[in-house]
Protein backbone atom coordinates (compact mmCIF):
# COMPACT_ATOMS: atom_id res chain seq x y z
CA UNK A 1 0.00 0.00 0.00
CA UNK A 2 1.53 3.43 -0.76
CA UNK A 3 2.15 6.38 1.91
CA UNK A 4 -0.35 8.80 1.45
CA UNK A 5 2.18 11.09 2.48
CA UNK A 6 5.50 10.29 0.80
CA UNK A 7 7.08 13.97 1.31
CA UNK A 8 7.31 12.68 5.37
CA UNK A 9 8.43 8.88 4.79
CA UNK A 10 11.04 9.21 1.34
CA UNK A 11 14.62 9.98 2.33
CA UNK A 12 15.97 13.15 1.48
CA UNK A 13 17.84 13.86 -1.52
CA UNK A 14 21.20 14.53 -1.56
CA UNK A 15 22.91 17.53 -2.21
CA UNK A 16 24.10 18.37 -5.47
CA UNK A 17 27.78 19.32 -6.81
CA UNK A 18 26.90 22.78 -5.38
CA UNK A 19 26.37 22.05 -1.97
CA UNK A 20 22.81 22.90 -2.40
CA UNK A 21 19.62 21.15 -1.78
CA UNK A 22 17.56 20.44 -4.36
CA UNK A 23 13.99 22.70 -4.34
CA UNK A 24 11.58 19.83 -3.48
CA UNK A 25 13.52 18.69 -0.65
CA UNK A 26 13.68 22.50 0.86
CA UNK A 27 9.91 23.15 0.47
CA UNK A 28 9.23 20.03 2.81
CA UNK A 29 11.61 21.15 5.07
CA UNK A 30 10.14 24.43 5.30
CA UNK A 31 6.10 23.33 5.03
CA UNK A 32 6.61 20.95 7.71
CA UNK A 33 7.59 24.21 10.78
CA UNK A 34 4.83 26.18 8.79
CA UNK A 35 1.85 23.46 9.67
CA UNK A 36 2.91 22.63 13.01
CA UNK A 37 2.81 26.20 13.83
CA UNK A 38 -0.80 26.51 12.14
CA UNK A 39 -2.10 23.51 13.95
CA UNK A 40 -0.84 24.72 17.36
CA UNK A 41 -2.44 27.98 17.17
CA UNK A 42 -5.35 26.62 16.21
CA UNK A 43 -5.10 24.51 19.29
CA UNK A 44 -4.43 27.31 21.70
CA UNK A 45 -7.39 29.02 20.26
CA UNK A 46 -9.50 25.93 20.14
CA UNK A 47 -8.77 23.65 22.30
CA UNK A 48 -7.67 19.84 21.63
CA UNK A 49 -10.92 18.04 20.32
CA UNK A 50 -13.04 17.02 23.80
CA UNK A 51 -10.47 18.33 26.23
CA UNK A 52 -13.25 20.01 28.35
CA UNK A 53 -15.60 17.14 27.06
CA UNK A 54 -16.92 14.14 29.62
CA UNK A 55 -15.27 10.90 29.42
CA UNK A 56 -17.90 9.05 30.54
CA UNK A 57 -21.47 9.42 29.44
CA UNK A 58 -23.80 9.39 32.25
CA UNK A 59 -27.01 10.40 31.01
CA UNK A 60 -28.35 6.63 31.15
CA UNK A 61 -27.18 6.75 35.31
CA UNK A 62 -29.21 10.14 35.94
CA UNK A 63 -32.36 9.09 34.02
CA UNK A 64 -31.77 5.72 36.18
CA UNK A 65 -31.58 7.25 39.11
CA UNK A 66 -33.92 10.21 38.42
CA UNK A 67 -36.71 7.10 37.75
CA UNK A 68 -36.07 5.25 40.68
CA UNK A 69 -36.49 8.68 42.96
CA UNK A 70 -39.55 9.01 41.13
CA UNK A 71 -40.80 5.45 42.00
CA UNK A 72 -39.94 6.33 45.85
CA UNK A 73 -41.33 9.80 45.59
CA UNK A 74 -45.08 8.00 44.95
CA UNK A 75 -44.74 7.34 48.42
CA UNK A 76 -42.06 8.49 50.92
CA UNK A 77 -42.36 12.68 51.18
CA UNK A 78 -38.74 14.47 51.39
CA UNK A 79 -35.82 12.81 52.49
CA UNK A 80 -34.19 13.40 49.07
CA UNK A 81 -30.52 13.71 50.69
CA UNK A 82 -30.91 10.19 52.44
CA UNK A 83 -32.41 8.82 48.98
CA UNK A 84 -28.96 10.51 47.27
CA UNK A 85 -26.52 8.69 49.55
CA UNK A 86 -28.49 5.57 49.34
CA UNK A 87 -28.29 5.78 45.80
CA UNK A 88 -24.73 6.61 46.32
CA UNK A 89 -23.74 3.23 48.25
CA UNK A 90 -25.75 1.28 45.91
CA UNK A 91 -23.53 2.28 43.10
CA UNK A 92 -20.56 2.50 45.29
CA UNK A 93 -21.58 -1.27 46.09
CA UNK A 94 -21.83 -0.85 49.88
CA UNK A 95 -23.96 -1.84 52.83
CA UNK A 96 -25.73 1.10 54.59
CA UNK A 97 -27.06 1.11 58.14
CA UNK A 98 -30.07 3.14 58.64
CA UNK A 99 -30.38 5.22 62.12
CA UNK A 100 -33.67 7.03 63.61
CA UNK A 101 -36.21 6.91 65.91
CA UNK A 102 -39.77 4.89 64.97
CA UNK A 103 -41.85 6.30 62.73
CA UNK A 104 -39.51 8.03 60.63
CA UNK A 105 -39.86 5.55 57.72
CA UNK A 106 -36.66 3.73 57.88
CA UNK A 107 -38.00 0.42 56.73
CA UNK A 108 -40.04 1.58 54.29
CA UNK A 109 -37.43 3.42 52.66
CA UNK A 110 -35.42 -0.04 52.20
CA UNK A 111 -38.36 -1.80 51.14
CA UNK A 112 -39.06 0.88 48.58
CA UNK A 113 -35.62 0.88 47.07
CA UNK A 114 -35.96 -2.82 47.21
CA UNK A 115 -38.59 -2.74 45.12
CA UNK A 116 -37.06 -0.51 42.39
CA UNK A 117 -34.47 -2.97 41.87
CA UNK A 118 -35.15 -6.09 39.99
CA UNK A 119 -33.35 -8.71 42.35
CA UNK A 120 -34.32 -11.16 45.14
CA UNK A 121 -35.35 -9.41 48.26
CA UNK A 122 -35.20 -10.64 52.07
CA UNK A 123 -36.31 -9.24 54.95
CA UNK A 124 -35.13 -10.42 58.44
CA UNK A 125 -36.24 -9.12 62.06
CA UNK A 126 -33.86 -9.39 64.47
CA UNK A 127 -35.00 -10.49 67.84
CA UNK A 128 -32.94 -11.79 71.07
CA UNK A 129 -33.79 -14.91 70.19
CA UNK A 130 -32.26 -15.18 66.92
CA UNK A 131 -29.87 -17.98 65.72
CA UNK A 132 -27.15 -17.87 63.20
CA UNK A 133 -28.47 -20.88 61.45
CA UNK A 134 -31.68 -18.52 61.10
CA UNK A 135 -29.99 -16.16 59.10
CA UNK A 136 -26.97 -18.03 57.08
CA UNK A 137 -29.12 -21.59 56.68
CA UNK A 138 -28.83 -24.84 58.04
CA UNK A 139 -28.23 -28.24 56.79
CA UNK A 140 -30.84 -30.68 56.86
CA UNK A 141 -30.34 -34.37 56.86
CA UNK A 142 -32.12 -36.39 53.76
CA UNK A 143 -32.76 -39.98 54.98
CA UNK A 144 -33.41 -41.18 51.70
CA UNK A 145 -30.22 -40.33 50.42
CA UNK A 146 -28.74 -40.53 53.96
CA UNK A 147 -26.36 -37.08 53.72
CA UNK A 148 -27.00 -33.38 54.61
CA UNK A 149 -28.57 -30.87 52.28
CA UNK A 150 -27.88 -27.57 53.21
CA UNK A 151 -31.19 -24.85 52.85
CA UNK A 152 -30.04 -21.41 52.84
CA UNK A 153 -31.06 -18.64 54.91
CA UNK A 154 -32.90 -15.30 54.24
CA UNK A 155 -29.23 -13.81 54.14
CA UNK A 156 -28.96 -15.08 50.51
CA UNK A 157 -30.63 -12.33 48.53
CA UNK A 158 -29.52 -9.34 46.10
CA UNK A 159 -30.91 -7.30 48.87
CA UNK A 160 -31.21 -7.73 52.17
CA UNK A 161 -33.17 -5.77 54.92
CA UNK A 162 -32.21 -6.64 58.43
CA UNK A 163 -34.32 -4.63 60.75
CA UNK A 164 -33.64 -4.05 64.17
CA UNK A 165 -30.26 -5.24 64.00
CA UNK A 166 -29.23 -3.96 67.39
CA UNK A 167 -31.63 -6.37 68.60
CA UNK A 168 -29.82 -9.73 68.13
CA UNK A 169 -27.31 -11.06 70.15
CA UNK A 170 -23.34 -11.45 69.73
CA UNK A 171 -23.54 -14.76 68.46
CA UNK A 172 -26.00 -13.82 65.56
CA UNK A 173 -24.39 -10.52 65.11
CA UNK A 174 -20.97 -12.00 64.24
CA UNK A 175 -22.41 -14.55 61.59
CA UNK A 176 -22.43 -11.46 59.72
CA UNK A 177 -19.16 -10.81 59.36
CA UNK A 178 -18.29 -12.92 56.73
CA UNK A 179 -20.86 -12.36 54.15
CA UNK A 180 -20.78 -8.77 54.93
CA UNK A 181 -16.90 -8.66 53.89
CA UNK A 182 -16.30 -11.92 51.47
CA UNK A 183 -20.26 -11.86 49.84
CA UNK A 184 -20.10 -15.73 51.15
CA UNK A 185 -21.31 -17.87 53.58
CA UNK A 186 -19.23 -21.25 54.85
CA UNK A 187 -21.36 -23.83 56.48
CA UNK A 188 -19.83 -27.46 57.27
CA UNK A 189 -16.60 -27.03 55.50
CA UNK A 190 -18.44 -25.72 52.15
CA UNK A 191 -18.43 -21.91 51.52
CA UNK A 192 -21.34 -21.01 49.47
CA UNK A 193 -21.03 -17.87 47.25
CA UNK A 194 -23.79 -14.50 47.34
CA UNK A 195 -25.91 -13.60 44.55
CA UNK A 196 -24.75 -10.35 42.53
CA UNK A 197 -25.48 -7.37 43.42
CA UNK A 198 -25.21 -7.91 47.24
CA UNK A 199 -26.45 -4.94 49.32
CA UNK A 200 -27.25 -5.13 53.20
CA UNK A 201 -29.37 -2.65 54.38
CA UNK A 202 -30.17 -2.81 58.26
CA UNK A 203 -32.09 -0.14 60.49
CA UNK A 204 -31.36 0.58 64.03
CA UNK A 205 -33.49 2.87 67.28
CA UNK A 206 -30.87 4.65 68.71
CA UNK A 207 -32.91 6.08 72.00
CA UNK A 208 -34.31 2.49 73.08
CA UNK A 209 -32.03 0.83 75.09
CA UNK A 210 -33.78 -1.55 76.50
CA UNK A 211 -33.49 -5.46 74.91
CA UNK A 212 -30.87 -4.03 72.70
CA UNK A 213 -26.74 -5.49 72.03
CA UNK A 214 -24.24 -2.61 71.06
CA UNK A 215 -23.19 -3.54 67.78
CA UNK A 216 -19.51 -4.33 67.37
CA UNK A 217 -17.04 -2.60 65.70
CA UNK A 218 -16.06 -5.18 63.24
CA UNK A 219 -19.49 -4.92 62.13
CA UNK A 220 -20.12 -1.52 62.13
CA UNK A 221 -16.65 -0.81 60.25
CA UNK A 222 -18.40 -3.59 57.72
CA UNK A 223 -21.09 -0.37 56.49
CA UNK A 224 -20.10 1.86 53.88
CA UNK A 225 -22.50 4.63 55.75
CA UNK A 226 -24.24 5.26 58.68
CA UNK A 227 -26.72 7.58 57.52
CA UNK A 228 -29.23 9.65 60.29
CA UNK A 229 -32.71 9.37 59.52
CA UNK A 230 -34.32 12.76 60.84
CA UNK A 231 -37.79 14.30 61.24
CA UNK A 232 -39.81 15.64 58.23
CA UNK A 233 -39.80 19.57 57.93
CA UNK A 234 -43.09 21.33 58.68
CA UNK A 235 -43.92 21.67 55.43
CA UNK A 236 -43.01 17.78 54.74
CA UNK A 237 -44.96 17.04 57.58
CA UNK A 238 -47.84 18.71 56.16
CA UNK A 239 -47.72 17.59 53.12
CA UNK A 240 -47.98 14.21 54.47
CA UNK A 241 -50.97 15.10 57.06
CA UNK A 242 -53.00 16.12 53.68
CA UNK A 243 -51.99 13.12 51.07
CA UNK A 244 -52.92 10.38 54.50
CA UNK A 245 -56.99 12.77 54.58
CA UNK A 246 -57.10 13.08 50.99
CA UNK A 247 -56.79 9.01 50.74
CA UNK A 248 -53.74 8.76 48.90
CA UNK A 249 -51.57 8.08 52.35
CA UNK A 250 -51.77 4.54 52.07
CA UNK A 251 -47.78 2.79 51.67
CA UNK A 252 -49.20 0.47 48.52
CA UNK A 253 -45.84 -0.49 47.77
CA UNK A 254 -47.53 -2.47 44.45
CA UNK A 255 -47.18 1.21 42.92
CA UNK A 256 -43.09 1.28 43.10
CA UNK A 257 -42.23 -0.39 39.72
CA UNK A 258 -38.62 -2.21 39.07
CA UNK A 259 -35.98 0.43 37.12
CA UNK A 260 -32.58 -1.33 37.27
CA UNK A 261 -31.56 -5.09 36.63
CA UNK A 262 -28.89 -7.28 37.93
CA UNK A 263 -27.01 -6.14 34.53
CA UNK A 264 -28.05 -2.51 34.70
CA UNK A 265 -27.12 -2.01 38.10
CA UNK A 266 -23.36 -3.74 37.09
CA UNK A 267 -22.70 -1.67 34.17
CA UNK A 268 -23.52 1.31 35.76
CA UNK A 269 -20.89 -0.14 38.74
CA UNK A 270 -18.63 -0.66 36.20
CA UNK A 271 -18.80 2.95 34.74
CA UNK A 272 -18.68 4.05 38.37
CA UNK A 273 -15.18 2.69 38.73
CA UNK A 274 -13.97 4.07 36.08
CA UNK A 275 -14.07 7.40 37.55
CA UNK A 276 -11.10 9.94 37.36
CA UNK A 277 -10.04 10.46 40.34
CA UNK A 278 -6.23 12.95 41.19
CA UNK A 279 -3.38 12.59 42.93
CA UNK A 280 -4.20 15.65 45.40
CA UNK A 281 -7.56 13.74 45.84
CA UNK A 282 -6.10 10.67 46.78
CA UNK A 283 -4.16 12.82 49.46
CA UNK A 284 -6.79 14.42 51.03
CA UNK A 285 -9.09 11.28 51.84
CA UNK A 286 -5.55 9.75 53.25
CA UNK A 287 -4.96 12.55 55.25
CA UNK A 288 -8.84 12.93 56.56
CA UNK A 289 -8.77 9.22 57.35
CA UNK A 290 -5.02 9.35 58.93
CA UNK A 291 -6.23 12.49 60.99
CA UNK A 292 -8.92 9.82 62.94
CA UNK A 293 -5.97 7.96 64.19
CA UNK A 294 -4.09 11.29 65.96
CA UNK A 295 -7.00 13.48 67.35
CA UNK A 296 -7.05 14.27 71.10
CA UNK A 297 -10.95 13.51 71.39
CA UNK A 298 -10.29 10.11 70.00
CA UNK A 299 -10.07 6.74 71.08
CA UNK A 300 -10.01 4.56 68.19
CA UNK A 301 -9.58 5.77 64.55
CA UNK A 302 -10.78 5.10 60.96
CA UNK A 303 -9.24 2.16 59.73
CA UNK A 304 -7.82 2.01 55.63
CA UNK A 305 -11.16 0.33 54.98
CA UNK A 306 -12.34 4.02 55.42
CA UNK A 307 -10.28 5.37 53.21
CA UNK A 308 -11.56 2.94 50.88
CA UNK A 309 -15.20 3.72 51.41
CA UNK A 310 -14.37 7.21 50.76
CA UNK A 311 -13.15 6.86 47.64
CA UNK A 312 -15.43 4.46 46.78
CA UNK A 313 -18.47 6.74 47.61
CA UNK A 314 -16.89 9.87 46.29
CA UNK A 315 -16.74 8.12 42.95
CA UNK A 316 -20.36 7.14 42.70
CA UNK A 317 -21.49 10.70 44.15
CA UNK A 318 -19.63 12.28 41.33
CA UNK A 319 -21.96 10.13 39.01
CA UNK A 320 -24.60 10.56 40.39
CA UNK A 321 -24.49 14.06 40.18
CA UNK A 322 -23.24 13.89 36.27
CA UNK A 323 -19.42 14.47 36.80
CA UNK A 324 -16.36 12.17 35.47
CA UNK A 325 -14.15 13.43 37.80
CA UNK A 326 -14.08 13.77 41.99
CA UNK A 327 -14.22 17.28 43.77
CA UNK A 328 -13.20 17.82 47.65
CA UNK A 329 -16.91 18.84 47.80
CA UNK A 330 -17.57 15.24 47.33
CA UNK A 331 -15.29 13.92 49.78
CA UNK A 332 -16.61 16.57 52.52
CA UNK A 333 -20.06 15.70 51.78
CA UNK A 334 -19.40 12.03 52.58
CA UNK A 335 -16.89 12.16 55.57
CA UNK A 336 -19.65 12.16 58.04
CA UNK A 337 -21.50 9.39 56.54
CA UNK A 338 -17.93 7.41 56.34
CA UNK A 339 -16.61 7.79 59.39
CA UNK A 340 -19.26 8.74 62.17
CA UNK A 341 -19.55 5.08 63.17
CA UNK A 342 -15.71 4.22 62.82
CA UNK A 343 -14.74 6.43 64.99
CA UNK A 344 -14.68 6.38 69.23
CA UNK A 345 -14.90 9.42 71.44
CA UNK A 346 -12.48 9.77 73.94
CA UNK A 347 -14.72 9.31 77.36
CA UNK A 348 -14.24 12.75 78.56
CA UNK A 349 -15.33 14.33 74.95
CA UNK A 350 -18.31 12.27 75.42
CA UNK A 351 -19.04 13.51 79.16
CA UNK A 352 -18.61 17.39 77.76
CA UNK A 353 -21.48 15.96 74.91
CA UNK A 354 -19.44 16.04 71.77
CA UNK A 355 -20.63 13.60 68.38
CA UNK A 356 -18.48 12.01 66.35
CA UNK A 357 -19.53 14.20 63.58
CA UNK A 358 -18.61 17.21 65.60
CA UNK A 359 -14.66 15.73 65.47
CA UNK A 360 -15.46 14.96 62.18
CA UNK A 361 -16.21 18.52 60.95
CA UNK A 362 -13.27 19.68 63.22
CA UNK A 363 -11.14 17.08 61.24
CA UNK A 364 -12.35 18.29 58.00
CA UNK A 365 -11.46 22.27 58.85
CA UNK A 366 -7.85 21.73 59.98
CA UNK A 367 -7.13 19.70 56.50
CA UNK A 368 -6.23 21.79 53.40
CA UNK A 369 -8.62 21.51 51.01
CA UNK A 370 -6.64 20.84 47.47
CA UNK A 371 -7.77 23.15 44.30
């Protein structure tokens, strides 16, 4: 095949008798200066082709995620930050523990966002007299073909909501550990692998005491977030006093329709990951995480899985908001979330009635924010 360009690829001629260079040869020579210095300033006027363009497309993610807030909107009123960052550790492929008082829809949130994903869906109470082999499964002994059979547990679902968690003892608390962290479950020497996606979601009372195990940190360092479920604004409140008399109050959960597959949800995982995230980034999470571990009002810092989670969510929140690229903002706007239940108060910060997320935001102000 011949160069379309054969003034760049044939060697040049030799000079004559003279000295000189033949005229063909000393156009090239002098053509070649001429267009780099045309296509340059046409670059610094321009711009390279898509330099301030989006890697990644996200516009299937937003109308995704716009549908499924939709869905919930039919019947949960407000709470659109909580729906955000539960949107956020679905794509960042982490569990999320839900905290609030009753009545602040907790449960129904899950169950709604359940339902807007096409996968298998458990629900387990917790009570004090819950066993492990209640949750993971238990093997059954088949006399006709005289071995075991093991049935799994409610644990093995795309989606699992574990409500009440606080309310089961050690013993049933630590069977989580492992499918929590390795997505499997071993039982009698076999180790049984989770369904894809894999998403705890568990709900917690954090006034009632009574009948209640402190959950422990292993666990707790095992949730991507922690996420406070408040009180409705006035207005919210409102708005829900009127929908309940007009008749529509009802939680018909029939009218929350599926949005996102097994498939959809990993492609848009896998476009989550691919997230551009710099250097200077990088730094500040390390440095917000690494603070945990030297702070006078602290007892016990964030661990490198926090750091992880960080990332991790900071990526997906970028997404979700329709950026290719992380921002401090996004990394502020999750610390609390991250690292609220990783952390330990010293116990005289908790006699003078400081919150983790107080050291948190005290953290987050002594830590140069990178531009």
């Amino acid at each position: 095949m011949e160069n379309e360009n054969p003034d760049l690829t044939s060697p040049t001629p030799a000079p004559d008798a003279t000295g000189s260079t033949p005229p063909s040869a000393a156009n090239t020579t002098a053509e070649a200066p001429a267009a780099a210095e045309t296509q340059s300033a046409a670059e610094a006027a321009t711009g390279p082709a898509n330099s301030f363009g989006p890697r990644t497309d996200f516009a299937r993610l937003t109308a995704q995620t716009e549908a499924i807030k939709a869905e919930i909107g039919k019947i949960i009123v407000g709470q659109q930050d909580l729906l955000e960052l539960l949107l956020t550790a679905i794509l960042a492929d982490g569990h999320v523990l839900l905290e609030g008082v009753p009545g602040v829809a907790k449960t129904l949130m899950a169950k709604l966002l359940a339902r807007t994903l096409e996968v298998p869906f458990s629900r387990i109470q917790f009570t004090p007299d819950l066993m492990p082999s209640d949750v993971l499964g238990t093997s059954v002994f088949r006399q006709n073909k005289a071995d075991f059979e093991f049935r799994p547990g409610p644990i093995f679902a795309s989606v699992v909501l574990i409500d009440e968690i606080n309310r089961a003892p050690a013993k049933t608390q630590s069977a989580l550990f492992e499918v929590m962290e390795e997505r499997t479950v071993t039982q009698d020497g076999t180790t049984y692998g989770m369904p894809e996606p894999f998403l705890v979601l568990a709900t917690q009372n954090p006034v009632e005491q009574e009948g209640t195990y402190r959950l422990p940190e292993a666990q707790l360092d095992r949730f991507l977030f922690k996420l406070h479920v408040g009180y409705p604004s006035l207005a919210e409140e409102v708005q829900i006093l009127q929908g309940h008399h007009a008749g529509f109050g009802g939680t018909n959960l029939e009218a929350v329709q599926p949005i996102l597959s097994a498939d959809d949800l990993a492609s848009l995982r896998r476009q989550v990951r691919q997230q551009r995230v710099e250097a200077n980034i990088l730094e500040y999470i390390a440095k917000l995480v690494g603070q945990t571990r030297a702070h006078k009002s602290l007892y016990l810092g964030a661990s490198p899985r926090a750091s992880l989670a960080l990332l991790n969510g900071a990526k997906a929140l970028a997404a979700l908001r329709g950026r290719d690229f992380v921002t401090p903002e996004d990394v502020q706007f999750l610390a609390p979330s991250v690292l609220r239940h990783r952390i330990m108060l010293t116990p005289e910060r908790e006699m003078e009635g400081g919150t983790p997320d107080d050291v948190v935001k005290q953290i987050m102000q002594q830590i140069e924010v990178p531009r």
